[in-house]
N, C-alpha and C. Protein backbone atom coordinates (compact mmCIF):
# COMPACT_ATOMS: atom_id res chain seq x y z
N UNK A 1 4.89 -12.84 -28.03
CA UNK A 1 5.31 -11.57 -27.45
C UNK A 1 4.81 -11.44 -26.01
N UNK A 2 3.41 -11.69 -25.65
CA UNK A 2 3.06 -11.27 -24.12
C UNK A 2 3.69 -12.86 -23.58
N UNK A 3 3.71 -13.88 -24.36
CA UNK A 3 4.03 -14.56 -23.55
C UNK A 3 5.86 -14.47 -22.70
N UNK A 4 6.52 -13.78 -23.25
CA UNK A 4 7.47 -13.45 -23.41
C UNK A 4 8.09 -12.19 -22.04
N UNK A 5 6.75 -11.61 -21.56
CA UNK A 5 6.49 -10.60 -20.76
C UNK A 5 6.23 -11.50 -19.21
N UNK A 6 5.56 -12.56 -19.29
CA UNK A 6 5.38 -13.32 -18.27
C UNK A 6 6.49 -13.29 -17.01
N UNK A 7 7.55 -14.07 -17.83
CA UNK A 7 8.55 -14.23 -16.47
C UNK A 7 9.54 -12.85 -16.17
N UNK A 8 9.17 -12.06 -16.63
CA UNK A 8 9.86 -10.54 -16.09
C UNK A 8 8.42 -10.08 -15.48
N UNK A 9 6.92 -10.26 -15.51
CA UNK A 9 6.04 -9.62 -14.55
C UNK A 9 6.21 -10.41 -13.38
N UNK A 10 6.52 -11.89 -13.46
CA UNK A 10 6.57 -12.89 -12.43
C UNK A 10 7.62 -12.20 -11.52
N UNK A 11 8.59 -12.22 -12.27
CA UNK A 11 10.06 -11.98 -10.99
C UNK A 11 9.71 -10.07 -10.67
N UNK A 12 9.51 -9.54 -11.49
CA UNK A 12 9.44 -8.09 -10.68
C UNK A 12 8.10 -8.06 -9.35
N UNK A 13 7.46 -9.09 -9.53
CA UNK A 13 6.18 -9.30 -8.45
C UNK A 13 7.01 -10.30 -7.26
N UNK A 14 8.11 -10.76 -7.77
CA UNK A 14 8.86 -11.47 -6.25
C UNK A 14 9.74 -10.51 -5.79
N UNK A 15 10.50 -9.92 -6.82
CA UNK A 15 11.36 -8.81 -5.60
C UNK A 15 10.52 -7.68 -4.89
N UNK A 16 8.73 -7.30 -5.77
CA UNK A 16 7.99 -6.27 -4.64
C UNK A 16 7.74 -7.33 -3.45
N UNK A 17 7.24 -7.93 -3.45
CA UNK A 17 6.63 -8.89 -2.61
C UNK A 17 7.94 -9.51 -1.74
N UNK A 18 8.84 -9.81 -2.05
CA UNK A 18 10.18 -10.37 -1.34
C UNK A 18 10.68 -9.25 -0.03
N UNK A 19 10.32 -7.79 -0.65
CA UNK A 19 11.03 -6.65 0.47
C UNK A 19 12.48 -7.05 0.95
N UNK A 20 13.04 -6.74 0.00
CA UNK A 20 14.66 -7.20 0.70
C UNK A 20 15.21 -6.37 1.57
N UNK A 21 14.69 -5.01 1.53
CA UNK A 21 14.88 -3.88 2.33
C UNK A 21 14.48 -4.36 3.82
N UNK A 22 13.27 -5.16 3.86
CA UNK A 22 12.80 -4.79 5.29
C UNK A 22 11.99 -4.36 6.25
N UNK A 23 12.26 -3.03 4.90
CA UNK A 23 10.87 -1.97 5.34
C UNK A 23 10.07 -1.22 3.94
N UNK A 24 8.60 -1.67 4.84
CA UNK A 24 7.48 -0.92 3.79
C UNK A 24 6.74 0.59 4.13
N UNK A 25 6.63 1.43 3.29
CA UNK A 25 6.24 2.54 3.79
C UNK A 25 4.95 2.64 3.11
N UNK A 26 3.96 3.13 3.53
CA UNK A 26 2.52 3.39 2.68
C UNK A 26 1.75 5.24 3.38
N UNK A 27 1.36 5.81 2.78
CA UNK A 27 0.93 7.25 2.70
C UNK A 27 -0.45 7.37 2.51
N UNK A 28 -1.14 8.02 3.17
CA UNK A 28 -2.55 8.52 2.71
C UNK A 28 -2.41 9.77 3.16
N UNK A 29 -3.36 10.81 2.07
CA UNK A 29 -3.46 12.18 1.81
C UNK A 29 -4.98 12.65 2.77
N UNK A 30 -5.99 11.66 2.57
CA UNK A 30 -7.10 11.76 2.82
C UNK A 30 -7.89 12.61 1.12
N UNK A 31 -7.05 13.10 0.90
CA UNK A 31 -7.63 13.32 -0.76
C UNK A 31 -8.09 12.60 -1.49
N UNK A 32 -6.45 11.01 -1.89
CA UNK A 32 -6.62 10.27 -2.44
C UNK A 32 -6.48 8.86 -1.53
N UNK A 33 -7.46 7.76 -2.15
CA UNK A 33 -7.44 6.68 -1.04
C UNK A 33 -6.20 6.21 -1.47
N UNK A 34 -5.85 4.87 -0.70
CA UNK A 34 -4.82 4.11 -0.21
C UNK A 34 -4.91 2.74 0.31
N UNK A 35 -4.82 2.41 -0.65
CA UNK A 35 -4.69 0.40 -0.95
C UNK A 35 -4.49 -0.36 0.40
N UNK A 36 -3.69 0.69 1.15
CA UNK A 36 -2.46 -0.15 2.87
C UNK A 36 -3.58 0.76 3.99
N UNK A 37 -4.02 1.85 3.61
CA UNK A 37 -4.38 2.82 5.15
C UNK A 37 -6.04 3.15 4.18
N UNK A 38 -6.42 2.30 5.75
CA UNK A 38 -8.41 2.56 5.26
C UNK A 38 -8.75 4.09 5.50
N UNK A 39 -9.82 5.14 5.18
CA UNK A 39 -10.27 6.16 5.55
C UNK A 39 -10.39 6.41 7.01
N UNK A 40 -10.53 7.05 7.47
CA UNK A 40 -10.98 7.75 9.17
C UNK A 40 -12.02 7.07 9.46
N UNK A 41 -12.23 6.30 10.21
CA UNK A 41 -13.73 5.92 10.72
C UNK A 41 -14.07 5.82 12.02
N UNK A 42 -14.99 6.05 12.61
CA UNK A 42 -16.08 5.85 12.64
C UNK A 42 -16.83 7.11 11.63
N UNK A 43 -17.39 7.02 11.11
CA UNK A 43 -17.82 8.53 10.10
C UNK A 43 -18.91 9.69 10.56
N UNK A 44 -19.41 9.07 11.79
CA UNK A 44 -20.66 10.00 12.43
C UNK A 44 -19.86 10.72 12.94
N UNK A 45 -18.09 10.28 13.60
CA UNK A 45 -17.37 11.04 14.51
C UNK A 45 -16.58 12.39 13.18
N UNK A 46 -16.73 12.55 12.36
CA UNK A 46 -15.56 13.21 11.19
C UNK A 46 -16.80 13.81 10.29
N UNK A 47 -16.26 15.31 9.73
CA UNK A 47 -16.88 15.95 8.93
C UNK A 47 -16.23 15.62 7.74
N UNK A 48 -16.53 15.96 6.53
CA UNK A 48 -15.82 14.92 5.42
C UNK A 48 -15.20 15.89 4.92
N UNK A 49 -13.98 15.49 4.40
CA UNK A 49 -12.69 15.72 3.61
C UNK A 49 -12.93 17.14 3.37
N UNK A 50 -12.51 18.37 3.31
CA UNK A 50 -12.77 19.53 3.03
C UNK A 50 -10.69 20.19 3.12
N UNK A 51 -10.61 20.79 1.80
CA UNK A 51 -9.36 21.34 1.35
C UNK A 51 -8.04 20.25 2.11
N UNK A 52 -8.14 18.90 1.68
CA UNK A 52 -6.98 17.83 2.10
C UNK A 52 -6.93 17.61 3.71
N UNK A 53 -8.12 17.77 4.28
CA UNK A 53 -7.95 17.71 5.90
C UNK A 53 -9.24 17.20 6.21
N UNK A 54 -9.61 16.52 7.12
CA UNK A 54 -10.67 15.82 7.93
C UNK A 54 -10.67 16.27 9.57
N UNK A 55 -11.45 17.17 9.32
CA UNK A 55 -11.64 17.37 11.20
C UNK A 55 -12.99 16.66 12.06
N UNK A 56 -12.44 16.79 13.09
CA UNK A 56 -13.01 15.56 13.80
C UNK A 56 -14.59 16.52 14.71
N UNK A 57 -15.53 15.40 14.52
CA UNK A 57 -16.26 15.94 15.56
C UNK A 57 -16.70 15.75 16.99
N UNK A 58 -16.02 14.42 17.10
CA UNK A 58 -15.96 13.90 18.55
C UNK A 58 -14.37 12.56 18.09
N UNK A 59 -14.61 12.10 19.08
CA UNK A 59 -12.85 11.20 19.24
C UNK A 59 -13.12 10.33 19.96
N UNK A 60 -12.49 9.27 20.31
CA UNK A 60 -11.74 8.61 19.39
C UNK A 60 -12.12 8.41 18.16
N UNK A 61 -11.09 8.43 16.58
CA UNK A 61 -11.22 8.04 15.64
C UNK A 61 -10.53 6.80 15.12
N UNK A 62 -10.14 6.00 14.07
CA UNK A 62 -9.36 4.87 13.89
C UNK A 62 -9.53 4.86 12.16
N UNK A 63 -8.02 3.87 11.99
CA UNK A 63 -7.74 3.39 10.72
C UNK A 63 -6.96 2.35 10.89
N UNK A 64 -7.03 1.36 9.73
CA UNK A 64 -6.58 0.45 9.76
C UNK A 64 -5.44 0.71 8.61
N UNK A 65 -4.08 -0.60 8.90
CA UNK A 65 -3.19 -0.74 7.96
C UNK A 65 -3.01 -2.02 7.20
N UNK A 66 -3.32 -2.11 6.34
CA UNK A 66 -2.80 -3.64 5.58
C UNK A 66 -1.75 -4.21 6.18
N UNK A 67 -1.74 -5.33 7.17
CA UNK A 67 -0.12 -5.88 7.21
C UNK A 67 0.33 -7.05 6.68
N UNK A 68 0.46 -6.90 5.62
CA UNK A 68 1.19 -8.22 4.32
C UNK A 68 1.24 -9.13 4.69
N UNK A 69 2.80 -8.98 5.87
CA UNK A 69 4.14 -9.67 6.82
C UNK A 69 4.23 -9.17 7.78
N UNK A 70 4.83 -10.19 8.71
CA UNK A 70 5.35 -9.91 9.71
C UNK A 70 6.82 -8.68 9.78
N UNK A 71 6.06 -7.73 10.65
CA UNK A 71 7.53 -6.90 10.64
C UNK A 71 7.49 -6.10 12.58
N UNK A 72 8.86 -6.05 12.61
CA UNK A 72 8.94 -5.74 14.48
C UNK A 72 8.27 -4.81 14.70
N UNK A 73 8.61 -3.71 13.59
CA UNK A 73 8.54 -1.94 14.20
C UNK A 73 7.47 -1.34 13.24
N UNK A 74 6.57 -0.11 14.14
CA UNK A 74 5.76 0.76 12.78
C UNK A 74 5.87 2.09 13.70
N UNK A 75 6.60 2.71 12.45
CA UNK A 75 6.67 4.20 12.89
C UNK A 75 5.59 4.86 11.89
N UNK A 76 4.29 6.02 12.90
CA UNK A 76 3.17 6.04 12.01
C UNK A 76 3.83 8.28 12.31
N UNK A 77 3.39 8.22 11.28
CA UNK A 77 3.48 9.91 11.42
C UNK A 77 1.99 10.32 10.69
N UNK A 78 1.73 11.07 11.70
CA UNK A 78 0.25 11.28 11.12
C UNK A 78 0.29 13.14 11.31
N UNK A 79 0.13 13.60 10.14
CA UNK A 79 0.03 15.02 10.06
C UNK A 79 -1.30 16.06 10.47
N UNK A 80 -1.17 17.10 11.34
CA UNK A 80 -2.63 17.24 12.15
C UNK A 80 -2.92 19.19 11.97
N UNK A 81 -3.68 19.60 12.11
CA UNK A 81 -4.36 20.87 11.94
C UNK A 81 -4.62 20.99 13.55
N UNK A 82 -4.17 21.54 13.94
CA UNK A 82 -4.47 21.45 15.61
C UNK A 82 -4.33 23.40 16.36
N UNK A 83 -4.94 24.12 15.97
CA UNK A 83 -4.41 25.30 16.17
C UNK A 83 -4.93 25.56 18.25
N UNK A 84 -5.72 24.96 18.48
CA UNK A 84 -6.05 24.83 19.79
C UNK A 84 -5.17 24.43 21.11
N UNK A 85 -3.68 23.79 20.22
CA UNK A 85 -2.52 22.97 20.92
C UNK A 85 -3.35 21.78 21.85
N UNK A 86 -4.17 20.87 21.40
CA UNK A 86 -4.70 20.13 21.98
C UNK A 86 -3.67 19.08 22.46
N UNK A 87 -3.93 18.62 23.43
CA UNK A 87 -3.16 17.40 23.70
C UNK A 87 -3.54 16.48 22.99
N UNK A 88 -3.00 15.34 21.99
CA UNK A 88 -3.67 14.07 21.38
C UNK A 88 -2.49 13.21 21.52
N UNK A 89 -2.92 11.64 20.94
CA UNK A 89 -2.12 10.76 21.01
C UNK A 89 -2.57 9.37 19.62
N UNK A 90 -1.59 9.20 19.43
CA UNK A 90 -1.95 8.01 18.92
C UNK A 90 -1.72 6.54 19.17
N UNK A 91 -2.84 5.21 18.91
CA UNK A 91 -2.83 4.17 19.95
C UNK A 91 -2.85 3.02 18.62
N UNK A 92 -1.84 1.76 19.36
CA UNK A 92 -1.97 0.71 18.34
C UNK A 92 -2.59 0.24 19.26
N UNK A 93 -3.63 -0.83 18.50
CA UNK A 93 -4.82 -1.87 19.15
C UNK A 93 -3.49 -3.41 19.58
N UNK A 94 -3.79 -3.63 20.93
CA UNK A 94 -2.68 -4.37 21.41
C UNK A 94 -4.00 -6.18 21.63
N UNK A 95 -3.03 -7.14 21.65
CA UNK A 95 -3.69 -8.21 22.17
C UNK A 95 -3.92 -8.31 23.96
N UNK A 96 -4.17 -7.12 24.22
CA UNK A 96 -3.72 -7.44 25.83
C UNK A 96 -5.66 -7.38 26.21
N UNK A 97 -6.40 -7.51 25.12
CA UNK A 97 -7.67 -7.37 25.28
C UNK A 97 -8.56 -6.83 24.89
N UNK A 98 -9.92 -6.70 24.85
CA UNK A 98 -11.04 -6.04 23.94
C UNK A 98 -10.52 -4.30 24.11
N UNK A 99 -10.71 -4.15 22.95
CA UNK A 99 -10.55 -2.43 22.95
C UNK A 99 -8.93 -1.79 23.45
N UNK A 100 -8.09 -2.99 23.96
CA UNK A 100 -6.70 -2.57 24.11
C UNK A 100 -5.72 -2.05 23.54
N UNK A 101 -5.30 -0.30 23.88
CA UNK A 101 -4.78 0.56 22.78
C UNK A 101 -3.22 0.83 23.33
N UNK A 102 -2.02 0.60 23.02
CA UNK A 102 -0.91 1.35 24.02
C UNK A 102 -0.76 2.45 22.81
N UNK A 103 -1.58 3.76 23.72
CA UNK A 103 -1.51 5.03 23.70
C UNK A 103 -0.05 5.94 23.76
N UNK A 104 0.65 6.49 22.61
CA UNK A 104 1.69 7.12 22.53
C UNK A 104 1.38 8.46 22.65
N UNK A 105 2.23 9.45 23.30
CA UNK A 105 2.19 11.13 22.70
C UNK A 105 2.73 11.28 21.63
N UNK A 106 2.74 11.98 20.34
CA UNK A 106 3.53 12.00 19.15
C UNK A 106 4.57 13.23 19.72
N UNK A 107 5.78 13.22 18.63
CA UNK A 107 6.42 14.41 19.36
C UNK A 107 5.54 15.70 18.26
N UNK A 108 6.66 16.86 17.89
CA UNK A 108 5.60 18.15 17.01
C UNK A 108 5.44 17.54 16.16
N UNK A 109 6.30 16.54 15.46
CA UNK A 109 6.11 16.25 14.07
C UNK A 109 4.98 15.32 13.61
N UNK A 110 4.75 14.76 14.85
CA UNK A 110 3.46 13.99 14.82
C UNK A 110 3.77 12.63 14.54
N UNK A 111 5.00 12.28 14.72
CA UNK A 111 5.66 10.81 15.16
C UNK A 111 5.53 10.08 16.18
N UNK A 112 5.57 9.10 15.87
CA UNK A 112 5.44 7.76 17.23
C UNK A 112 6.16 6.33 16.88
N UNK A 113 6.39 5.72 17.18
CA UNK A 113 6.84 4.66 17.05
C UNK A 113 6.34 3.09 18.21
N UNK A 114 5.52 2.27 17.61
CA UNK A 114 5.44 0.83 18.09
C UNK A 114 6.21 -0.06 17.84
N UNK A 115 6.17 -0.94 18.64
CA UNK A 115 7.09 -2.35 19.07
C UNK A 115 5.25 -3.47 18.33
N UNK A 116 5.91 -3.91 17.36
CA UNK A 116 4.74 -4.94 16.96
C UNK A 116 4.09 -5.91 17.62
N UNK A 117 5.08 -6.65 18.50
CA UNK A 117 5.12 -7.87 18.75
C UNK A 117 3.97 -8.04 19.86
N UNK A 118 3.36 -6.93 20.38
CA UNK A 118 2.67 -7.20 21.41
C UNK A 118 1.31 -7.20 20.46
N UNK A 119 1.01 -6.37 18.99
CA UNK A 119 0.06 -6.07 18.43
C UNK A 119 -0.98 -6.62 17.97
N UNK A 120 -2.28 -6.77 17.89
CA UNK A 120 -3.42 -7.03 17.56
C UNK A 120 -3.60 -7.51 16.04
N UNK A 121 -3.15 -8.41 15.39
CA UNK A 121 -3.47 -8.27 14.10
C UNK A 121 -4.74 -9.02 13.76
N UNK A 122 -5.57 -8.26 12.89
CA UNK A 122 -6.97 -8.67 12.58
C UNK A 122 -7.04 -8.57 10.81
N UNK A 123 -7.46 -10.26 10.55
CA UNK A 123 -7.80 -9.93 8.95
C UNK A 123 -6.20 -9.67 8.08
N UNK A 124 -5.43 -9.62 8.45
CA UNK A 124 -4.48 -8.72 8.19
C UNK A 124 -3.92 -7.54 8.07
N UNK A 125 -4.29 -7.08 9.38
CA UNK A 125 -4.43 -5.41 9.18
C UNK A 125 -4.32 -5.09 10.80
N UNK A 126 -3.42 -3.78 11.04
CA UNK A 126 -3.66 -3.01 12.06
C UNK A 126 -4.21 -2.39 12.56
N UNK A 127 -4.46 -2.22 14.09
CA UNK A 127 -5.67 -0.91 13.80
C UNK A 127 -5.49 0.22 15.03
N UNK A 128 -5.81 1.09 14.18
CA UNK A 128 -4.73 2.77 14.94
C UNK A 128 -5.97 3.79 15.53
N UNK A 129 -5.90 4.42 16.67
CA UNK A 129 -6.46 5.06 16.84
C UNK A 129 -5.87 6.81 17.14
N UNK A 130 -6.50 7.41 16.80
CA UNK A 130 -5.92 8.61 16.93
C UNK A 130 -7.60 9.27 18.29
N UNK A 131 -6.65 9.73 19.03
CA UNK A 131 -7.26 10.32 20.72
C UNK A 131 -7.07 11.73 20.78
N UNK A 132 -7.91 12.59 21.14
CA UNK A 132 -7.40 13.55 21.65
C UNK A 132 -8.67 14.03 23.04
N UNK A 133 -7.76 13.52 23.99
CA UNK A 133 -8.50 13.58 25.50
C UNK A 133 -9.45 15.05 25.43
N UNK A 134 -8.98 16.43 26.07
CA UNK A 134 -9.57 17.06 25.74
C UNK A 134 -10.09 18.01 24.61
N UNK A 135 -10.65 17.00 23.51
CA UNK A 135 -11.26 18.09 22.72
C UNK A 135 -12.86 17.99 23.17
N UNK A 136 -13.31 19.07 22.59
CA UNK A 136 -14.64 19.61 22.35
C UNK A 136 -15.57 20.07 21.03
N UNK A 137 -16.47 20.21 21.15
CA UNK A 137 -16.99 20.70 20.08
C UNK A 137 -16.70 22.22 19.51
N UNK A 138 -16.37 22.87 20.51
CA UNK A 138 -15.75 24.57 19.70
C UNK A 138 -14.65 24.41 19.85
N UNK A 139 -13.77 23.25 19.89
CA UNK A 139 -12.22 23.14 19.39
C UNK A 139 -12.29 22.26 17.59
N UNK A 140 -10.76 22.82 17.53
CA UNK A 140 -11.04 22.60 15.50
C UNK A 140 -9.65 21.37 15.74
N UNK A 141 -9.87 20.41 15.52
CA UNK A 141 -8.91 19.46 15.36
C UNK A 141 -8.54 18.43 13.90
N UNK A 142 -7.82 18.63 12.72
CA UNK A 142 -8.12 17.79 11.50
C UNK A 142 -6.85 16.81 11.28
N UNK A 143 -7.19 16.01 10.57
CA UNK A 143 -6.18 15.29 10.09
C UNK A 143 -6.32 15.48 8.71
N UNK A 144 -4.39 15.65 8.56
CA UNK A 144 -4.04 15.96 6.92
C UNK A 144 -3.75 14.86 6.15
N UNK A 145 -2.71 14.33 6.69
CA UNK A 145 -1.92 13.23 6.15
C UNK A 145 -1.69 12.04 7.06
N UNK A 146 -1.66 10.62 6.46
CA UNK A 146 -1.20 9.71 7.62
C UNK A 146 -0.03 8.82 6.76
N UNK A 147 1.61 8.53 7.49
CA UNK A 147 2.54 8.00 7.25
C UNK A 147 2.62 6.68 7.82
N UNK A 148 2.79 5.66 7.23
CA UNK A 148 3.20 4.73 8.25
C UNK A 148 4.05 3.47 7.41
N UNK A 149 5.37 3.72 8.39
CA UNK A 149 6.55 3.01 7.96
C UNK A 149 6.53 1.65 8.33
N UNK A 150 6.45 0.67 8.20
CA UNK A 150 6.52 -0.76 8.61
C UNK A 150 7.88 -1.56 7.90
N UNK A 151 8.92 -1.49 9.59
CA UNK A 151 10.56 -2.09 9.24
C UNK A 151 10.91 -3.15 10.26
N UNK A 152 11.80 -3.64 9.87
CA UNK A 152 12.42 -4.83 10.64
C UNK A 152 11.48 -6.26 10.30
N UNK A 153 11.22 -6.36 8.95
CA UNK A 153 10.97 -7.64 8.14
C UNK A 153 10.72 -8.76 9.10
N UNK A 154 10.00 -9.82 9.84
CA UNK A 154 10.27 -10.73 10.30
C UNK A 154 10.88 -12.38 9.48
């Protein structure tokens, strides 16, 4: 009988793993962790998790993404608590050198979109920074949610 189960766990583990689509999407709440998107870190910079949001106490912050495969494009939507209208941005870590980020504005929705090919991959994994130039300490800035779509399969 389990042996019997084998080649249907085998082949349903090649069509996840195959992505015929293209594109992979992975979600973190900051509630619950997430296998593809590491926690907020540096952790001296972030007060911890309080009602599904993480606010920041100084910035830059960063997370990393599992990247399987090669794929062109990552559209990251990262959901934010920002009642101060701070200016922020979010940055993929580029190979153009130590600490090299190409820094996006998100639009309201808190979208952005990278071009991979220039990107930093480490370990297998991306690594994202979220900026917000002028904050301060009596400004309230959190992160809710982080989206990030990874399409165009290489």
């Amino acid at each position: 009988m389990i042996y019997s189960a084998v080649p249907l766990i085998l082949g349903w583990a090649f069509v996840v793993d195959y992505n015929s689509s293209g594109v992979r999407s992975f979600y973190y709440s900051l509630e619950k962790s997430s296998v593809m998107i590491t926690p907020l870190f540096p952790a001296q910079r972030l007060f911890g998790i309080d009602d599904g949001r993480q606010r920041l106490k100084k910035e830059p912050v960063y997370f990393h993404v599992r990247y399987p495969r090669g794929y062109r494009k990552a559209d990251v939507i990262i959901s934010v608590d920002n009642p101060h209208k701070l200016k922020w941005g979010i940055g993929l870590e580029t190979g153009g050198g130590e600490w090299s980020y190409e820094v996006k504005t998100p639009d309201p929705t808190g979208f952005v979109s990278f071009d991979l090919r220039q990107a930093k991959i480490t370990d297998h994994s991306l690594r994202f920074m979220i900026t917000v130039p002028g904050f301060s300490s009596d400004a309230t800035f959190a992160v809710d949610a982080i989206s990030v779509i990874l399409r165009d399969k290489l």
